[in-house]
N, C-alpha and C. Protein backbone atom coordinates (compact mmCIF):
# COMPACT_ATOMS: atom_id res chain seq x y z
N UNK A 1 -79.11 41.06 -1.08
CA UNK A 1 -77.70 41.41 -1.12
C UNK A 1 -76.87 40.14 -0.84
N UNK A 2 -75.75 40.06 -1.97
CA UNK A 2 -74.85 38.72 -1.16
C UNK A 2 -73.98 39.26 -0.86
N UNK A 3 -73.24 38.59 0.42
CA UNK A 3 -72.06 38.61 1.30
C UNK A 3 -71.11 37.76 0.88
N UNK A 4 -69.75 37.89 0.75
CA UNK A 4 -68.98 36.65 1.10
C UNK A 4 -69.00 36.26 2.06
N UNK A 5 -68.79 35.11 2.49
CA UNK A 5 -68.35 34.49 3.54
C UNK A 5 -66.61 34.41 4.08
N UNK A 6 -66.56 35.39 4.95
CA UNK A 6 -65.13 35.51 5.96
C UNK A 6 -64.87 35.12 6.56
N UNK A 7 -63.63 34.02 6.64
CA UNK A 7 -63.38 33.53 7.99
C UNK A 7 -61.96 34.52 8.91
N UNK A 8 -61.30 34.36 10.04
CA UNK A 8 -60.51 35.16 10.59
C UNK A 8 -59.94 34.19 11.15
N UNK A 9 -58.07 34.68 11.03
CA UNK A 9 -56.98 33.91 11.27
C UNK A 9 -56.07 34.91 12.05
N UNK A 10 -55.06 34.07 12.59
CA UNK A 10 -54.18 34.60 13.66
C UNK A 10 -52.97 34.06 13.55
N UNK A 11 -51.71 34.81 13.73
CA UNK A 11 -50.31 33.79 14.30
C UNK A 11 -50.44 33.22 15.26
N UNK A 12 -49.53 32.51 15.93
CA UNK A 12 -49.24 31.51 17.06
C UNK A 12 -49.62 32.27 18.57
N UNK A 13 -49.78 33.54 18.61
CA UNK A 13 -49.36 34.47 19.78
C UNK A 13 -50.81 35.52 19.62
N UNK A 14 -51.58 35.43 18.08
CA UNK A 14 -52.51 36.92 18.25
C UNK A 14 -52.17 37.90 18.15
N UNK A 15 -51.03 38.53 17.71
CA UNK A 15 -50.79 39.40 17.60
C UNK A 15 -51.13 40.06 16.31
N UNK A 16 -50.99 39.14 15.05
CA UNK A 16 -51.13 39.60 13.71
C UNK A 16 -52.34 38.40 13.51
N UNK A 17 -53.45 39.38 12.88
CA UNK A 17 -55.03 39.25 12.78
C UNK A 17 -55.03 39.11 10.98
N UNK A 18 -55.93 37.86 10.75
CA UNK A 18 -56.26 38.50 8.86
C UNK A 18 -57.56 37.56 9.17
N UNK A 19 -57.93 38.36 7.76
CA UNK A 19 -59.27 38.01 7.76
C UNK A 19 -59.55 37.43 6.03
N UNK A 20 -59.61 36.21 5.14
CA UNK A 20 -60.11 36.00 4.04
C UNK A 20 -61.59 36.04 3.93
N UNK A 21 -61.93 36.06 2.79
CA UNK A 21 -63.15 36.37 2.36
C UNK A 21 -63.48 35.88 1.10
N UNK A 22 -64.71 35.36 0.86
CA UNK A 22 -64.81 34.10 0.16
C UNK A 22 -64.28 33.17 -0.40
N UNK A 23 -64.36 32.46 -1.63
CA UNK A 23 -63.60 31.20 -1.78
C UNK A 23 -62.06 31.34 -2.00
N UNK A 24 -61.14 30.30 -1.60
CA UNK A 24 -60.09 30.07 -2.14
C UNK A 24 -60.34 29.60 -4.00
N UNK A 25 -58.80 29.74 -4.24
CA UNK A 25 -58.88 29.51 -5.67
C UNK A 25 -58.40 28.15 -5.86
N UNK A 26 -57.91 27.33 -4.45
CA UNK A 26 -57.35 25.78 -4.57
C UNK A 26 -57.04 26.03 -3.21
N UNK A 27 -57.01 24.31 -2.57
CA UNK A 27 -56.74 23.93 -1.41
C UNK A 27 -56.33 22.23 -1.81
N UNK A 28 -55.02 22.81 -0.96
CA UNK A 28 -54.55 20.84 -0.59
C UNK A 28 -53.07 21.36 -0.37
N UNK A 29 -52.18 20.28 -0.75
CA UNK A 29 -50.78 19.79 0.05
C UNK A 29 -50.06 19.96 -0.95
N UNK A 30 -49.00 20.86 -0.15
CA UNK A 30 -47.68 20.99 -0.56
C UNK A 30 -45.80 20.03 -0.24
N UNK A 31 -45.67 19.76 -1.03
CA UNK A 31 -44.81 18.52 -0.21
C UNK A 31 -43.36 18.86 -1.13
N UNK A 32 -43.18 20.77 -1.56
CA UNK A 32 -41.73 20.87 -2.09
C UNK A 32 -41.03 21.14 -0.71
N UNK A 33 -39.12 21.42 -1.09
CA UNK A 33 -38.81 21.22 0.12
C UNK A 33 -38.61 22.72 1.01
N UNK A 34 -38.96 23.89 0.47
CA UNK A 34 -39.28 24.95 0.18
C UNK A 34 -40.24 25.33 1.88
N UNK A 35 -41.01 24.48 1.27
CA UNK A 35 -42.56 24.33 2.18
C UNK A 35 -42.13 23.76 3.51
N UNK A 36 -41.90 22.46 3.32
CA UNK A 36 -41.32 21.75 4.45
C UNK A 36 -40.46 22.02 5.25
N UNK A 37 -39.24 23.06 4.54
CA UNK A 37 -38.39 23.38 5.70
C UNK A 37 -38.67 24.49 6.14
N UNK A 38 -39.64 25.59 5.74
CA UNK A 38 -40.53 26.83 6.52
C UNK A 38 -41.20 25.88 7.29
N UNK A 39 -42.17 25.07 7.17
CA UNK A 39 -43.02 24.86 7.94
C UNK A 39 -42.79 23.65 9.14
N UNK A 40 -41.52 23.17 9.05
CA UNK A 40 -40.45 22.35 9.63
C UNK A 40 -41.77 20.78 10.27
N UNK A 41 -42.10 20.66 9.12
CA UNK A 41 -42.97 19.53 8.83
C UNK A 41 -42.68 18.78 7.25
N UNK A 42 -43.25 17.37 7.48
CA UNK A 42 -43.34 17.08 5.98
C UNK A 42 -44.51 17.52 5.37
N UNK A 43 -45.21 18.23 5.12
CA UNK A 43 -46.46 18.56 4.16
C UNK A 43 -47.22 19.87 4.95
N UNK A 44 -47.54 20.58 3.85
CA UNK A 44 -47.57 22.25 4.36
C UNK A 44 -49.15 22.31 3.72
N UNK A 45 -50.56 22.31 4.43
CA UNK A 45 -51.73 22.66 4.12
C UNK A 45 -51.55 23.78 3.16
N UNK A 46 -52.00 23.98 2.35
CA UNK A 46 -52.54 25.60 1.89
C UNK A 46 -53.73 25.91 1.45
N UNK A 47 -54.06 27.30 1.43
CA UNK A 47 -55.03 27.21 0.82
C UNK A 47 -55.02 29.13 0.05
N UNK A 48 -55.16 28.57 -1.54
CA UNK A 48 -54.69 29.69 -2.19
C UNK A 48 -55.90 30.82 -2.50
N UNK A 49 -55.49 32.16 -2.17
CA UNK A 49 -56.77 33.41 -2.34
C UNK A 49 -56.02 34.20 -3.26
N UNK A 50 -56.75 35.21 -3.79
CA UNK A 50 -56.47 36.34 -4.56
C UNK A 50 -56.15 37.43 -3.69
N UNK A 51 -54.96 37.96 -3.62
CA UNK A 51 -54.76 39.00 -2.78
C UNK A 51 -55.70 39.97 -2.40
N UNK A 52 -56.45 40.40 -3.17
CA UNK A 52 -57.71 41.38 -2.79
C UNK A 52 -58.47 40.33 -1.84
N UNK A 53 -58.53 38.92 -1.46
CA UNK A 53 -59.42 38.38 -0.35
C UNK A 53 -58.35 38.12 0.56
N UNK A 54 -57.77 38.63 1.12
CA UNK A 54 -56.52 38.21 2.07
C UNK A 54 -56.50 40.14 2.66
N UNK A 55 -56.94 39.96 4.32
CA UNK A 55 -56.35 41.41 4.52
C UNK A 55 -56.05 41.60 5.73
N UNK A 56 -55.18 42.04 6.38
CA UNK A 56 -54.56 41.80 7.80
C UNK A 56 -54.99 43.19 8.43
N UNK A 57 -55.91 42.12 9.76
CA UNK A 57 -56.61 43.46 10.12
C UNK A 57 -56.04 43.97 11.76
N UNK A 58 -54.97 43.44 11.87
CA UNK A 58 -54.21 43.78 13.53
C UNK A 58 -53.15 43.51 13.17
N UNK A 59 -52.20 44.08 13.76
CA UNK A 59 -50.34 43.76 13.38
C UNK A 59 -49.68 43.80 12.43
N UNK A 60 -49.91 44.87 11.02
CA UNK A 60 -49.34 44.75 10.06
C UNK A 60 -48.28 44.92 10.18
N UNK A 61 -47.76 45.87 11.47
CA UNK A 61 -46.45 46.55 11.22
C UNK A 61 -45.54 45.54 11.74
N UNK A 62 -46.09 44.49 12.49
CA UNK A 62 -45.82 43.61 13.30
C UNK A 62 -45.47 41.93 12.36
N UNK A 63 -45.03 42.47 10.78
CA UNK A 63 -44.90 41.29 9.62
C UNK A 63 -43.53 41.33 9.23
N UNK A 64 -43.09 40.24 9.34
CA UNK A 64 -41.73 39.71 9.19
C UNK A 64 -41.59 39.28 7.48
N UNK A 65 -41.31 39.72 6.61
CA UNK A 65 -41.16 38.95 5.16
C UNK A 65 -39.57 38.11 4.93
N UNK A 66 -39.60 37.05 4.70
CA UNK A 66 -38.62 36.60 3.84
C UNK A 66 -38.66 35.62 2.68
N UNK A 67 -37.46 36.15 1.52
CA UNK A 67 -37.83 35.52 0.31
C UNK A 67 -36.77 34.65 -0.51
N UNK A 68 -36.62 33.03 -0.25
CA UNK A 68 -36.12 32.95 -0.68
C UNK A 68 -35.73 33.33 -2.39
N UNK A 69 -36.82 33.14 -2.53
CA UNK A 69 -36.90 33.71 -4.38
C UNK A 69 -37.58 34.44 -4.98
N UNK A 70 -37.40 34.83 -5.66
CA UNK A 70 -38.77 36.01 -6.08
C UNK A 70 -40.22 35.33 -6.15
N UNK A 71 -40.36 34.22 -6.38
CA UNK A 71 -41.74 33.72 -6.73
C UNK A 71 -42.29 33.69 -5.08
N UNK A 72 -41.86 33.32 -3.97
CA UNK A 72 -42.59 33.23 -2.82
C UNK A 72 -41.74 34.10 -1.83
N UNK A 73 -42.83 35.27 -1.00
CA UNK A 73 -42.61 36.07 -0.17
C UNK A 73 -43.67 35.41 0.97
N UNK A 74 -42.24 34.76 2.40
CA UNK A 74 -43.28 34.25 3.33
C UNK A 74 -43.48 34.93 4.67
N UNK A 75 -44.08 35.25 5.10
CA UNK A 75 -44.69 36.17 6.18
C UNK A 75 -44.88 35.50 7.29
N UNK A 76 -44.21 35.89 8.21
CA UNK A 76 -44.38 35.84 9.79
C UNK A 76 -44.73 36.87 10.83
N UNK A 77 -45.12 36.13 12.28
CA UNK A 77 -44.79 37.14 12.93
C UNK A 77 -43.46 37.25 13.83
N UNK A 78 -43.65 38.83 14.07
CA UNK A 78 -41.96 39.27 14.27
C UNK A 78 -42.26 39.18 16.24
N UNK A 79 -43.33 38.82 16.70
CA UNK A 79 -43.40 38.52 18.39
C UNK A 79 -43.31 37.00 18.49
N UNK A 80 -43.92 36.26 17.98
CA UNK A 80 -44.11 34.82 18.04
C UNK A 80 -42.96 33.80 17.09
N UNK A 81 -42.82 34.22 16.17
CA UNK A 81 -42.46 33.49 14.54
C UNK A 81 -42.90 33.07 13.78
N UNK A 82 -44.63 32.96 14.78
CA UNK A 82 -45.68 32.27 13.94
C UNK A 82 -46.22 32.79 12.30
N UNK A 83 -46.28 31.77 11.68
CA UNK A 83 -46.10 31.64 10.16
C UNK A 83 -47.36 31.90 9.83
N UNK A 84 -47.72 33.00 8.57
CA UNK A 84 -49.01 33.50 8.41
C UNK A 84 -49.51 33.24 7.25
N UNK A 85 -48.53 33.21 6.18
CA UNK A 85 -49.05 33.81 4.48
C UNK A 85 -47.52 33.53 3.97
N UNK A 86 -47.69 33.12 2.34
CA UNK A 86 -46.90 32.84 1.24
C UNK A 86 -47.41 34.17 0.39
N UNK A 87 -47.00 35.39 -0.07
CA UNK A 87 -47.40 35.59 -1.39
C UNK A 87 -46.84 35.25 -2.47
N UNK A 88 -47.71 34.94 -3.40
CA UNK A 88 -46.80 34.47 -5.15
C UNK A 88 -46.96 35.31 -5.88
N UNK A 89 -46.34 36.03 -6.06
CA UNK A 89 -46.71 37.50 -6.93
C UNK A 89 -46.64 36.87 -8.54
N UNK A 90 -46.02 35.77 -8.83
CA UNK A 90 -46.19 35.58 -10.34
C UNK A 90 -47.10 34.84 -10.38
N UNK A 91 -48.00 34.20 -9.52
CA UNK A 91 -48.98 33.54 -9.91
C UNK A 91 -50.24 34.16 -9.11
N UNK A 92 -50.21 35.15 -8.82
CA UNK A 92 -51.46 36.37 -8.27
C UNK A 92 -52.29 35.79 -7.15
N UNK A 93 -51.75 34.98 -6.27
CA UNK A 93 -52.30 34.58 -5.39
C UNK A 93 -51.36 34.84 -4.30
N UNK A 94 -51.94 34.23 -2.90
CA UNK A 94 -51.67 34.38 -1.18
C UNK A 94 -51.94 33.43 -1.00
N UNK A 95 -51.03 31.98 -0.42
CA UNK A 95 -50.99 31.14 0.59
C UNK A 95 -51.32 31.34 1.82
N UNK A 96 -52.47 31.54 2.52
CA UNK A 96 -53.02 31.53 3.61
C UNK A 96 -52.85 29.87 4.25
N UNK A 97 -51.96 29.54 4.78
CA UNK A 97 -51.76 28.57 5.91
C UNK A 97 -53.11 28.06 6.12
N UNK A 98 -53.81 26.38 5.94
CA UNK A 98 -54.81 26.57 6.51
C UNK A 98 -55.36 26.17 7.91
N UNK A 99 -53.85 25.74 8.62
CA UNK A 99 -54.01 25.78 9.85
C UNK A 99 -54.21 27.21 10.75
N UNK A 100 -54.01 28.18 10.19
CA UNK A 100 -53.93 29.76 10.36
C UNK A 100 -55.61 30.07 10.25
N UNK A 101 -56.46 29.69 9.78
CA UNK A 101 -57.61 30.38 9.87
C UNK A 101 -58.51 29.02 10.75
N UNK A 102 -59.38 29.84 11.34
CA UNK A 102 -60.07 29.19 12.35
C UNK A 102 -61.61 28.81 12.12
N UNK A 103 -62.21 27.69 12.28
CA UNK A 103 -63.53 27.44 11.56
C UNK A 103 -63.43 27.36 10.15
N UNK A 104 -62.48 27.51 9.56
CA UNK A 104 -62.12 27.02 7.86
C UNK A 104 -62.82 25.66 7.29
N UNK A 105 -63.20 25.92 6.32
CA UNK A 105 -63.87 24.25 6.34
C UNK A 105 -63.02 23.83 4.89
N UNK A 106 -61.75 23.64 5.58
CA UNK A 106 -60.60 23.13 4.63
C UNK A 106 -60.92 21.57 4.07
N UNK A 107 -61.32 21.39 2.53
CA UNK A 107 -61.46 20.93 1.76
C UNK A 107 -60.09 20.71 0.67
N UNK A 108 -58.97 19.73 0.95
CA UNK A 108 -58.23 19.82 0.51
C UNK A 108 -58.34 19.22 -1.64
N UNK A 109 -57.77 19.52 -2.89
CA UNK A 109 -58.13 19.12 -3.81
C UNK A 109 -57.00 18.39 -4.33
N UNK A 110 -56.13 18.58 -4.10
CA UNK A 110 -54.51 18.12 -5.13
C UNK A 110 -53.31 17.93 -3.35
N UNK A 111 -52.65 16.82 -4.25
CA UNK A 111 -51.35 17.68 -3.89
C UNK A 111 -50.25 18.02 -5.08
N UNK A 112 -49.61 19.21 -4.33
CA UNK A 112 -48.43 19.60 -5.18
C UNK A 112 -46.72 19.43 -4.43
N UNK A 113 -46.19 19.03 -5.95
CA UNK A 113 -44.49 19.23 -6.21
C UNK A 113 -44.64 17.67 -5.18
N UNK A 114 -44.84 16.74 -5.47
CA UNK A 114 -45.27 15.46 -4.70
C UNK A 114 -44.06 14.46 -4.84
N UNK A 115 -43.05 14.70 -6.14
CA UNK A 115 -42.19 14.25 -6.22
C UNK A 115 -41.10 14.48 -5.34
N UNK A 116 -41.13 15.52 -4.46
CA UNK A 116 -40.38 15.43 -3.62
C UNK A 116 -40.70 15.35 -1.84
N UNK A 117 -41.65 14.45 -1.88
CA UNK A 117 -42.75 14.13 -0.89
C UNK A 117 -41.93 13.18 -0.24
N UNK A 118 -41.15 13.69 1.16
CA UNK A 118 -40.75 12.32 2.39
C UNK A 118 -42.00 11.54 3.27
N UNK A 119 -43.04 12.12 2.79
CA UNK A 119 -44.46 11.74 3.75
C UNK A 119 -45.29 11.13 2.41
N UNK A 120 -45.29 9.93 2.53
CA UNK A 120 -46.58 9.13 1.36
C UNK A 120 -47.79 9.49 1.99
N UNK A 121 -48.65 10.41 1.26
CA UNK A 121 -50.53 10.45 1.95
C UNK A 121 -51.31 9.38 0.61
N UNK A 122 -51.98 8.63 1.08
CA UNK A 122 -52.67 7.43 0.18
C UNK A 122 -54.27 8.13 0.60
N UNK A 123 -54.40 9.18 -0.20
CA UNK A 123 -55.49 9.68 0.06
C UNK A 123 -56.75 10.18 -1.22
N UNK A 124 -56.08 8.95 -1.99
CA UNK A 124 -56.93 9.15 -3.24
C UNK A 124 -57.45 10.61 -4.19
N UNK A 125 -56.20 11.89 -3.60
CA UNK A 125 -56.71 12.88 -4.12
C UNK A 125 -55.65 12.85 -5.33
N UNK A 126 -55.79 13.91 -6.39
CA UNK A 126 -54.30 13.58 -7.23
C UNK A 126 -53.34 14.20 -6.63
N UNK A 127 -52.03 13.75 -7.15
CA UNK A 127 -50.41 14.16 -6.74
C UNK A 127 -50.23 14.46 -7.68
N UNK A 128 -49.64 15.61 -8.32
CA UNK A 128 -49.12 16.09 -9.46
C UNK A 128 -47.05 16.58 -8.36
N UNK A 129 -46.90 16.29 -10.15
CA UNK A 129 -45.21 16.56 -9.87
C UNK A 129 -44.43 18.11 -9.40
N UNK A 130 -44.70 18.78 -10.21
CA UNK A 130 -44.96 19.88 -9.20
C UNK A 130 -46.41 20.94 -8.97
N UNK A 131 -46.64 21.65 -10.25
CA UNK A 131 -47.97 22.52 -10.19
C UNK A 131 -48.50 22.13 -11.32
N UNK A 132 -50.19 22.77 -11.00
CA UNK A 132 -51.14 22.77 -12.44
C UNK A 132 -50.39 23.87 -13.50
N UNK A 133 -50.79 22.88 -14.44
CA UNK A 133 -50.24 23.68 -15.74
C UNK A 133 -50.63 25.07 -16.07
N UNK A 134 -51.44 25.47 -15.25
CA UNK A 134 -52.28 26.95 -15.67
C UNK A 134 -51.68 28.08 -14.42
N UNK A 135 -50.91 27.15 -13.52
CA UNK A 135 -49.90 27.88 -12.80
C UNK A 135 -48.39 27.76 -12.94
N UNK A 136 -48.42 27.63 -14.00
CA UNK A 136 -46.70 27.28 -14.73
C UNK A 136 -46.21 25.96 -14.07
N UNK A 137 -46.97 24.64 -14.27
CA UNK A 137 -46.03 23.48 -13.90
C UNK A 137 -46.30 23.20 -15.76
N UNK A 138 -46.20 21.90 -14.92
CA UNK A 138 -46.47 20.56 -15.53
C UNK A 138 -47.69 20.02 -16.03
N UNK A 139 -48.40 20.28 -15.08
CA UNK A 139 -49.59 19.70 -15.00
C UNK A 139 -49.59 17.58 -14.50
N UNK A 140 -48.19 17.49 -14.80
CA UNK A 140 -48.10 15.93 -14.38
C UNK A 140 -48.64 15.66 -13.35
N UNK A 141 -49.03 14.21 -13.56
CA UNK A 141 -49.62 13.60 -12.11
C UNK A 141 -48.64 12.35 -11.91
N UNK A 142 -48.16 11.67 -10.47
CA UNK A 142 -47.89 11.02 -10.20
C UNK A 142 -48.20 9.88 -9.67
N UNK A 143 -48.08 9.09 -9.64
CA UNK A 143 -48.56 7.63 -8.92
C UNK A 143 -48.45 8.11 -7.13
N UNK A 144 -49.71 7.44 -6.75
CA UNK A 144 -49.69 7.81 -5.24
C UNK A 144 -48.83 7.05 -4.14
């Protein structure tokens, strides 16, 4: 029998519990300003799942949503403020934070929307301008 492999994440406080389950569909850095001023940092880890692997197993009722736009619904908690999840409903995925899950063996691949990056990372991964083309960008890459 195979299993996925689950890891389990928390807000800032424990109150609101999730649990993913096997692979992400991409991991690396976000550097629009979108990201940065939720996450009141220059560059926002992510790491993207299919909503069916994303499931909150303590504190649902206990979830704060706000959106600036229809494409991203971002989730907090409503005891802490602590920041949990992005959903992208037009691109069928969940931003799971990957500072949010614990024992993650975050493997970052890209960064994205890099053109508007106040933090230079010289980390030899690619920078594309904003998204992969198979998630409605560009697909451009930028000089690092």
């Amino acid at each position: 029998m195979v299993t996925d492999k689950a890891y389990a994440g928390t807000c800032f406080c424990g109150a609101v519990e999730l649990t993913v389950t096997g692979e992400p569909e991409a991991m690396g850095y976000c550097h629009c300003e979108s990201c940065r001023h939720w996450s009141a940092g220059p560059v926002n880890a992510f790491t993207l799942w299919k909503p069916d692997a994303v499931r909150i197993t303590r504190g649902a009722d206990n979830i704060g949503t706000y959106n600036k736009t229809p494409r991203s619904y971002r989730k907090w908690c409503k005891t802490c403020g602590g920041h949990i999840c992005t959903e992208h409903p037009g691109m069928g995925l969940t931003d799971v934070y990957a500072a949010v899950l614990r024992d993650f063996p975050y493997d970052p691949g890209l960064h994205v929307h890099y053109r508007e990056a106040v933090l230079r990372v010289h980390d030899g991964l690619p920078k594309l301008k904003d998204v992969p083309a198979e998630m409605g960008g560009s697909g451009e890459t930028v000089a690092e």
